[in-house]
PDB file of N, CA and C in Angstrom:
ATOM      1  N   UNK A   1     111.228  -5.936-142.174  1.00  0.00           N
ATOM      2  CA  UNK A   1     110.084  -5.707-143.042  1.00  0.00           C
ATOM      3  C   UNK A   1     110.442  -4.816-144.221  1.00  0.00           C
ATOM      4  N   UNK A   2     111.577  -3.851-144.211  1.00  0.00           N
ATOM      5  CA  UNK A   2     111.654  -3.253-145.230  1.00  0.00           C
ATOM      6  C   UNK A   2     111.955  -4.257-146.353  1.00  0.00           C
ATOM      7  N   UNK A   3     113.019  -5.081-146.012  1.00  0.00           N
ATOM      8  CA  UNK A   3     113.442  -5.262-147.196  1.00  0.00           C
ATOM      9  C   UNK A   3     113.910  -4.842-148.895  1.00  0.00           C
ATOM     10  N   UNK A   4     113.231  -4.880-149.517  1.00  0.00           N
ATOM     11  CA  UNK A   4     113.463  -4.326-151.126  1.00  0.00           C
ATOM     12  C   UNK A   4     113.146  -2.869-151.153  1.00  0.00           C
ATOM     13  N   UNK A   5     112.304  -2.067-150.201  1.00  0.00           N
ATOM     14  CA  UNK A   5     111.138  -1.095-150.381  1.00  0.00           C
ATOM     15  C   UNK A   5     111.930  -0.468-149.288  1.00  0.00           C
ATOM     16  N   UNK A   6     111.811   1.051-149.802  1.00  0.00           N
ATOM     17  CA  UNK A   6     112.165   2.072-149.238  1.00  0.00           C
ATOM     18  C   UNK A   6     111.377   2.445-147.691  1.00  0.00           C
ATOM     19  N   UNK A   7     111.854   3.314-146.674  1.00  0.00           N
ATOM     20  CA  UNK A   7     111.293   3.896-146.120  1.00  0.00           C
ATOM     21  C   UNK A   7     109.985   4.436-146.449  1.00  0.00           C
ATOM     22  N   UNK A   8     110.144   5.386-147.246  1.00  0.00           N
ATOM     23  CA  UNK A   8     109.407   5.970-147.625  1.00  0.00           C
ATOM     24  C   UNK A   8     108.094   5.524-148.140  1.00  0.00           C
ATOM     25  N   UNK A   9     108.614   4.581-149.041  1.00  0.00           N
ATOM     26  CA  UNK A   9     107.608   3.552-149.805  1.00  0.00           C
ATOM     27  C   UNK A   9     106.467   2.939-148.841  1.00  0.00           C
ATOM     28  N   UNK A  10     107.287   2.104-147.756  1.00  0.00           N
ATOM     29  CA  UNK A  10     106.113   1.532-146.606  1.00  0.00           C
ATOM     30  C   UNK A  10     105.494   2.537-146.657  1.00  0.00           C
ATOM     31  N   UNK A  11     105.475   3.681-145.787  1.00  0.00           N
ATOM     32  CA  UNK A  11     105.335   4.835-145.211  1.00  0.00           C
ATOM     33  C   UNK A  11     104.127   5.456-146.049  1.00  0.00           C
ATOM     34  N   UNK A  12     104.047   5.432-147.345  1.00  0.00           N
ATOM     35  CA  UNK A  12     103.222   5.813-148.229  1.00  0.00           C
ATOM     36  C   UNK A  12     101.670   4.527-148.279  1.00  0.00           C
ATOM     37  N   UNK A  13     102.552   2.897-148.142  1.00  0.00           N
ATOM     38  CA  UNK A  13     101.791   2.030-148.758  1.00  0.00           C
ATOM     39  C   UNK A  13     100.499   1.865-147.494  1.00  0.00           C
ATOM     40  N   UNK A  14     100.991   1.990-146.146  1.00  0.00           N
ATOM     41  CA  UNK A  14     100.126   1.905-144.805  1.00  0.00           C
ATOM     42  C   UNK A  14      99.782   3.449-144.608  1.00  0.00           C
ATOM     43  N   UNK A  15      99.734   4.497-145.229  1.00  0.00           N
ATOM     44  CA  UNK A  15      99.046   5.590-144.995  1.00  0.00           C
ATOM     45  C   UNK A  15      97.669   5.373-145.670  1.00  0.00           C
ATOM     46  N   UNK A  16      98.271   5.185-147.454  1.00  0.00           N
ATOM     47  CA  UNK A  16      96.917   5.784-148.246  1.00  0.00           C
ATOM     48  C   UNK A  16      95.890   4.372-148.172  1.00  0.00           C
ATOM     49  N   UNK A  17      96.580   3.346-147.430  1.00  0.00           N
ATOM     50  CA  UNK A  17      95.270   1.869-147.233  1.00  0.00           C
ATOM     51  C   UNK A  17      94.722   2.296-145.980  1.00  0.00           C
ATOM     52  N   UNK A  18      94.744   2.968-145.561  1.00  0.00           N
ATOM     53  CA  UNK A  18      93.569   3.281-145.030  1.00  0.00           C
ATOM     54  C   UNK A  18      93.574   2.550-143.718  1.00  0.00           C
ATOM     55  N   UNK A  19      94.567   1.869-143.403  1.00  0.00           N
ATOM     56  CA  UNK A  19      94.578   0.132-142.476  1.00  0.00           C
ATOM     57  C   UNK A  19      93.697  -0.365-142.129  1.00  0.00           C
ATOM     58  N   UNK A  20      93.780  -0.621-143.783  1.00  0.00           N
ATOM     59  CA  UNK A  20      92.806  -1.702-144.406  1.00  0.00           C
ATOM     60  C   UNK A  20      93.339  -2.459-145.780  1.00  0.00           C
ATOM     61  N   UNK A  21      92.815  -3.808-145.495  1.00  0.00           N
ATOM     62  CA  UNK A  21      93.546  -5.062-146.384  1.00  0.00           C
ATOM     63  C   UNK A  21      93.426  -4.415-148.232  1.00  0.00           C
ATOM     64  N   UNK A  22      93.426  -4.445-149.116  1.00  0.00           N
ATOM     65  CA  UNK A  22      93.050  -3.744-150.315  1.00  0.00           C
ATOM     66  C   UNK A  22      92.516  -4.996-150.881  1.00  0.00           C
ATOM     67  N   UNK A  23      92.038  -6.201-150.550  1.00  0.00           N
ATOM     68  CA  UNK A  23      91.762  -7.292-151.493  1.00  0.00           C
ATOM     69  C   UNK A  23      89.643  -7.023-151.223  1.00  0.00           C
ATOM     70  N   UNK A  24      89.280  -6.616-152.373  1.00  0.00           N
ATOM     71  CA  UNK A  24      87.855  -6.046-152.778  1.00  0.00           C
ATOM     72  C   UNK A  24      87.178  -6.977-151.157  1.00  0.00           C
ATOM     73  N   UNK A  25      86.295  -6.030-150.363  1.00  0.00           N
ATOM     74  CA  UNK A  25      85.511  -6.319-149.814  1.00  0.00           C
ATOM     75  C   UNK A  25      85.832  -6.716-148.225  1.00  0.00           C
ATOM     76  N   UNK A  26      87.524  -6.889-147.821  1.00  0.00           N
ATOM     77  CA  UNK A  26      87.950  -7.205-146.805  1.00  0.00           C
ATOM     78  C   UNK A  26      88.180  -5.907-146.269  1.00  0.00           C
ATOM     79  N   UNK A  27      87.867  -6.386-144.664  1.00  0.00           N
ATOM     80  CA  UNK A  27      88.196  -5.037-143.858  1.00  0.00           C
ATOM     81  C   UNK A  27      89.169  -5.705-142.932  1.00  0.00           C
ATOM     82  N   UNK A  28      90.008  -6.315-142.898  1.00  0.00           N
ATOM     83  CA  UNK A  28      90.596  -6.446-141.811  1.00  0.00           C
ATOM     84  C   UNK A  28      92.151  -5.429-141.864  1.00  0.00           C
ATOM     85  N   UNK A  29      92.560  -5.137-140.816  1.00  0.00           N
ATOM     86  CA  UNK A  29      93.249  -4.156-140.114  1.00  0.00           C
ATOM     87  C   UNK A  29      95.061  -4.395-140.367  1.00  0.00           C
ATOM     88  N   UNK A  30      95.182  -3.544-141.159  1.00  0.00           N
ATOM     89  CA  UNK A  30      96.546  -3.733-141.414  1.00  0.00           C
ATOM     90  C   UNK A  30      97.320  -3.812-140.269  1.00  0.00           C
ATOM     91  N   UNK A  31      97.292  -2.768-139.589  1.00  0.00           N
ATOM     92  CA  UNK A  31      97.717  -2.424-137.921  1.00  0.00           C
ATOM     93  C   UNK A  31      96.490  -3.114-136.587  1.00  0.00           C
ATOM     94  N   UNK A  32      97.083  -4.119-136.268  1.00  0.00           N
ATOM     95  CA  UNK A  32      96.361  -4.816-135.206  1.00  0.00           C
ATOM     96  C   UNK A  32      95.972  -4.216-133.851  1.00  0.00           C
ATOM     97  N   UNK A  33      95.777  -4.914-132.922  1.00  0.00           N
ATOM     98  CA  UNK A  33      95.843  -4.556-131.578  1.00  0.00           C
ATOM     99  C   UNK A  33      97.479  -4.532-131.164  1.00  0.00           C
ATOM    100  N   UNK A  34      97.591  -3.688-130.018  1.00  0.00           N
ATOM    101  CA  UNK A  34      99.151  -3.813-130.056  1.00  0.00           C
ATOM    102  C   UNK A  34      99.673  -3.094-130.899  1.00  0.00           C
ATOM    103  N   UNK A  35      99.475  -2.474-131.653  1.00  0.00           N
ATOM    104  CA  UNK A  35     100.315  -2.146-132.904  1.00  0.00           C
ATOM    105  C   UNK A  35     101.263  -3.333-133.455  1.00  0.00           C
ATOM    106  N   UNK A  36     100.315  -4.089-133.779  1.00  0.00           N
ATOM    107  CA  UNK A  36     101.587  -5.159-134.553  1.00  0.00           C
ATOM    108  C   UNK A  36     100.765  -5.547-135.876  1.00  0.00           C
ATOM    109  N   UNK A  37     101.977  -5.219-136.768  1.00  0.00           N
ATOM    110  CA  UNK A  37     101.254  -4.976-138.232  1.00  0.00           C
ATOM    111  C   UNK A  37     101.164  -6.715-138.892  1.00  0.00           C
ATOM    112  N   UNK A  38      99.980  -6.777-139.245  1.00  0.00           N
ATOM    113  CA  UNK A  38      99.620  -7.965-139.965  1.00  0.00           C
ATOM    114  C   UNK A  38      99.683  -7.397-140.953  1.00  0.00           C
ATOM    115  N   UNK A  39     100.005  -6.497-142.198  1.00  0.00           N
ATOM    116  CA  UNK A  39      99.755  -6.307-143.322  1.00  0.00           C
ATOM    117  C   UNK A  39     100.855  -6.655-144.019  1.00  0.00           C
ATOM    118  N   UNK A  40     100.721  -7.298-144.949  1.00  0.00           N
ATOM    119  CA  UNK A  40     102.110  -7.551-145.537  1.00  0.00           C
ATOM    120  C   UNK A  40     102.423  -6.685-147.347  1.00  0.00           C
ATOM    121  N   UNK A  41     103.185  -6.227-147.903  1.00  0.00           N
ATOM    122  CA  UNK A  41     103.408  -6.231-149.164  1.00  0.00           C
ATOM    123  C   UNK A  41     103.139  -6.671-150.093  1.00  0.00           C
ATOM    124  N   UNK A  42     102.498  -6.741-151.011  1.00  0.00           N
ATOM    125  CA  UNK A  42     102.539  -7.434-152.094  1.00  0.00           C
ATOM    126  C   UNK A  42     102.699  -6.663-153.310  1.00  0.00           C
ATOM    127  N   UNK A  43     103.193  -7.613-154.127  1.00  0.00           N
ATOM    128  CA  UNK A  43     103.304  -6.938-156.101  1.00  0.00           C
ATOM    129  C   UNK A  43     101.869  -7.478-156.662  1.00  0.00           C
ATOM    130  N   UNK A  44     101.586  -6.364-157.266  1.00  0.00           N
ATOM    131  CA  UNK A  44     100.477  -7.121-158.246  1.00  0.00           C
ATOM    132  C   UNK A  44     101.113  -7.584-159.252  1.00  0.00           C
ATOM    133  N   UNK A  45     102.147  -7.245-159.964  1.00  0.00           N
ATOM    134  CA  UNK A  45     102.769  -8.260-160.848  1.00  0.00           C
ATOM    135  C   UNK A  45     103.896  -8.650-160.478  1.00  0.00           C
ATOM    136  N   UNK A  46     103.940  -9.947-160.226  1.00  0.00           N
ATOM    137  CA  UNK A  46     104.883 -10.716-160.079  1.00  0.00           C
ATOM    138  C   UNK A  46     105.828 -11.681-159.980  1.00  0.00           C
ATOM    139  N   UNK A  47     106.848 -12.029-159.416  1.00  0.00           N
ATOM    140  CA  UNK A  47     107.653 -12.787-160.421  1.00  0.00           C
ATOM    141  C   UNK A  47     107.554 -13.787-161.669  1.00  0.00           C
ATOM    142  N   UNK A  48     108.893 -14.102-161.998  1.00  0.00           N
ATOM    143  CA  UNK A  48     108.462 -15.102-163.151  1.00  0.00           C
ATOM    144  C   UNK A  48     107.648 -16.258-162.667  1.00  0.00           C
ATOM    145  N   UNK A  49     107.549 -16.830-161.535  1.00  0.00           N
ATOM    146  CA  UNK A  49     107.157 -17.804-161.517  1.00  0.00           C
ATOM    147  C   UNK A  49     105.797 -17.743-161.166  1.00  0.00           C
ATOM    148  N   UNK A  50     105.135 -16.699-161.112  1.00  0.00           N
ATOM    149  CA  UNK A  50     104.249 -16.448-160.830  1.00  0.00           C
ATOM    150  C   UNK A  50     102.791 -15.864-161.815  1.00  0.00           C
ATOM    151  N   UNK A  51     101.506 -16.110-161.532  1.00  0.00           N
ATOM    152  CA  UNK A  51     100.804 -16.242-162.693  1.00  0.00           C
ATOM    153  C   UNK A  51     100.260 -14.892-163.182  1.00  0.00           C
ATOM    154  N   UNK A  52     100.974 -14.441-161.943  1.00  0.00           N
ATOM    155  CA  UNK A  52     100.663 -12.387-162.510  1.00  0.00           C
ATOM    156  C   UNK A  52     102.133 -12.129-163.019  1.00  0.00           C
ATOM    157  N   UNK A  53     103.056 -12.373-163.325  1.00  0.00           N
ATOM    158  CA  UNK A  53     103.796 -12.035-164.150  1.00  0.00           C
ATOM    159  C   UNK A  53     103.556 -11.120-165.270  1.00  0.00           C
ATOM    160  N   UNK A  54     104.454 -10.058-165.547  1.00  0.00           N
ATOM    161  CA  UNK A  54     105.028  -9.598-166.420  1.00  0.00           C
ATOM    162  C   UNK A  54     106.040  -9.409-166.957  1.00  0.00           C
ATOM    163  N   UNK A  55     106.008  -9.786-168.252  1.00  0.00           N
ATOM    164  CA  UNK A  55     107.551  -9.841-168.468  1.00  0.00           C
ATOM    165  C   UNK A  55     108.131  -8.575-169.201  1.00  0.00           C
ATOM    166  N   UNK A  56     107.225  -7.707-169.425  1.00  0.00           N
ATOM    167  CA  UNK A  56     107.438  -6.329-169.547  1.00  0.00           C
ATOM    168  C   UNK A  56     107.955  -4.795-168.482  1.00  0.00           C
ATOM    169  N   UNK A  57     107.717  -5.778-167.214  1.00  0.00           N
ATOM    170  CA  UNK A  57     108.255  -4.895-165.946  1.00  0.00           C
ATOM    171  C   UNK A  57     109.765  -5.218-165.560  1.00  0.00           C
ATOM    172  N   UNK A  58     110.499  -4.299-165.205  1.00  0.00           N
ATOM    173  CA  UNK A  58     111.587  -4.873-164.721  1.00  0.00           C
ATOM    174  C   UNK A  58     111.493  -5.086-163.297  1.00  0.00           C
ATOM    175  N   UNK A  59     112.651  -5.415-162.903  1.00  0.00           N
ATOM    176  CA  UNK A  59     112.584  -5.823-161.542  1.00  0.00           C
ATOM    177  C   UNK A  59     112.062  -4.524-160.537  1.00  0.00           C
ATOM    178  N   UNK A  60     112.850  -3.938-161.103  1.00  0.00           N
ATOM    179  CA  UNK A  60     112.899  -2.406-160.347  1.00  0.00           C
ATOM    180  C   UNK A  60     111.288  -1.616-160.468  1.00  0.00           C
ATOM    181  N   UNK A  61     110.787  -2.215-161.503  1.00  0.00           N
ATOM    182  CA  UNK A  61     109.206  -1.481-161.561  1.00  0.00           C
ATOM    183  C   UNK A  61     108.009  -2.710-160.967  1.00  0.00           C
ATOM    184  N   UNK A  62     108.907  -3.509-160.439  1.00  0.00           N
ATOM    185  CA  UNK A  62     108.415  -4.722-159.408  1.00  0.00           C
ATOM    186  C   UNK A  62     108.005  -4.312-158.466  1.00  0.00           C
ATOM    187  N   UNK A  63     108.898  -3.479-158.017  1.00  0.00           N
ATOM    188  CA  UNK A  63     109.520  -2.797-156.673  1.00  0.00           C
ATOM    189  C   UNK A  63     108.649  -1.655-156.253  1.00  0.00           C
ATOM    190  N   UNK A  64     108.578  -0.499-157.256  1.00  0.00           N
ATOM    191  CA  UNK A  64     108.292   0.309-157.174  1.00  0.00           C
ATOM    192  C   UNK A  64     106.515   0.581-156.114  1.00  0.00           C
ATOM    193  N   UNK A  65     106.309   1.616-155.937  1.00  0.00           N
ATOM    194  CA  UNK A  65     105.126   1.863-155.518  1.00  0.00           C
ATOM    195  C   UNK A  65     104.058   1.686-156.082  1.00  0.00           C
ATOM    196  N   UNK A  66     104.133   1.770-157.492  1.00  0.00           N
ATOM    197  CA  UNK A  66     102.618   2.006-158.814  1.00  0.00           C
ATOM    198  C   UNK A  66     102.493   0.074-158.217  1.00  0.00           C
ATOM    199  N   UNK A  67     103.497  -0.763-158.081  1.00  0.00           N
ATOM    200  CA  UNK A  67     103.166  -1.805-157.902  1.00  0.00           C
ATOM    201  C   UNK A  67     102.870  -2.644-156.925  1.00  0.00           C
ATOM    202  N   UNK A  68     103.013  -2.310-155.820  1.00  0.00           N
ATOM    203  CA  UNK A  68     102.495  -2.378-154.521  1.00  0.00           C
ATOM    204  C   UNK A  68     101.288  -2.253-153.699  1.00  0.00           C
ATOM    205  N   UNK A  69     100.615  -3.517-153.530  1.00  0.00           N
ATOM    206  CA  UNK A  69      99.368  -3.199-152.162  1.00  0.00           C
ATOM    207  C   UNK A  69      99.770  -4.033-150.778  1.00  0.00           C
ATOM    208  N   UNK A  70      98.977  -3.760-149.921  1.00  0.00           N
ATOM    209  CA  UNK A  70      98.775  -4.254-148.280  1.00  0.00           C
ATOM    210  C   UNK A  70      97.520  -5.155-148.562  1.00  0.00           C
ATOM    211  N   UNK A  71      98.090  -6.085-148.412  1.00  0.00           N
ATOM    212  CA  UNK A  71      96.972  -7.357-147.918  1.00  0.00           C
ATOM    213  C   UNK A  71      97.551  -8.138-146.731  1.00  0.00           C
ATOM    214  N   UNK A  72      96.063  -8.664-146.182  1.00  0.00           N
ATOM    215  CA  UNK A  72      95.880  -9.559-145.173  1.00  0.00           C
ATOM    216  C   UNK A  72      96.782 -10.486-145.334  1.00  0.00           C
ATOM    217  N   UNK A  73      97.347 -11.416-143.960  1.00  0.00           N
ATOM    218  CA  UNK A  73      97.576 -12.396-144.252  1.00  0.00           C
ATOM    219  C   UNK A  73      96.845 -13.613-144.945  1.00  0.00           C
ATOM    220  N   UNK A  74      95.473 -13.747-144.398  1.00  0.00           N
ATOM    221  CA  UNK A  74      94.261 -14.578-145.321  1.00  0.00           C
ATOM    222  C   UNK A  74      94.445 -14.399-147.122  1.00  0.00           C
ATOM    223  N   UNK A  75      94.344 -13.359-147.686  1.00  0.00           N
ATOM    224  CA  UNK A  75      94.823 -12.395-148.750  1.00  0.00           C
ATOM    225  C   UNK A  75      95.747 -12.388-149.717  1.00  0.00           C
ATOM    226  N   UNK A  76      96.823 -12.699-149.248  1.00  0.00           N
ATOM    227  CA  UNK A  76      97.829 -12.721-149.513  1.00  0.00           C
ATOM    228  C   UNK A  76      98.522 -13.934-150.838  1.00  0.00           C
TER     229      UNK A  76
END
């Protein structure tokens, strides 16, 4: 799950959501029953091929935290 994203970074992104999805109006549970995390990563801007693109970010501010939420799998 880390992948691209730091320790730290997760660590920050499933604290301040609250475990909770961030897409307006959903409550479902980042951290499930079990502790098994349905929340996944996402960029709000992202890649080229994609219709949130920016082509003013670099990869690395892709990455970063300012660009990062937890959404649902539904969400996603």
């Amino acid at each position: 799950m880390t992948g691209d994203y730091s320790i730290i970074t997760i660590k920050r992104l499933f604290t301040l959501s609250g475990n909770v999805c961030a897409f307006p109006n959903c409550n479902t549970d980042m951290i499930g029953e079990n502790f098994i995390i349905v929340g996944q990563i996402c960029h709000i801007e992202e890649k080229e091929t994609s219709a949130r693109f920016n082509s003013n970010r670099t990869e690395g501010q892709r990455s970063s935290f300012d660009n990062l939420i937890l959404l649902c799998p539904t969400h996603r």
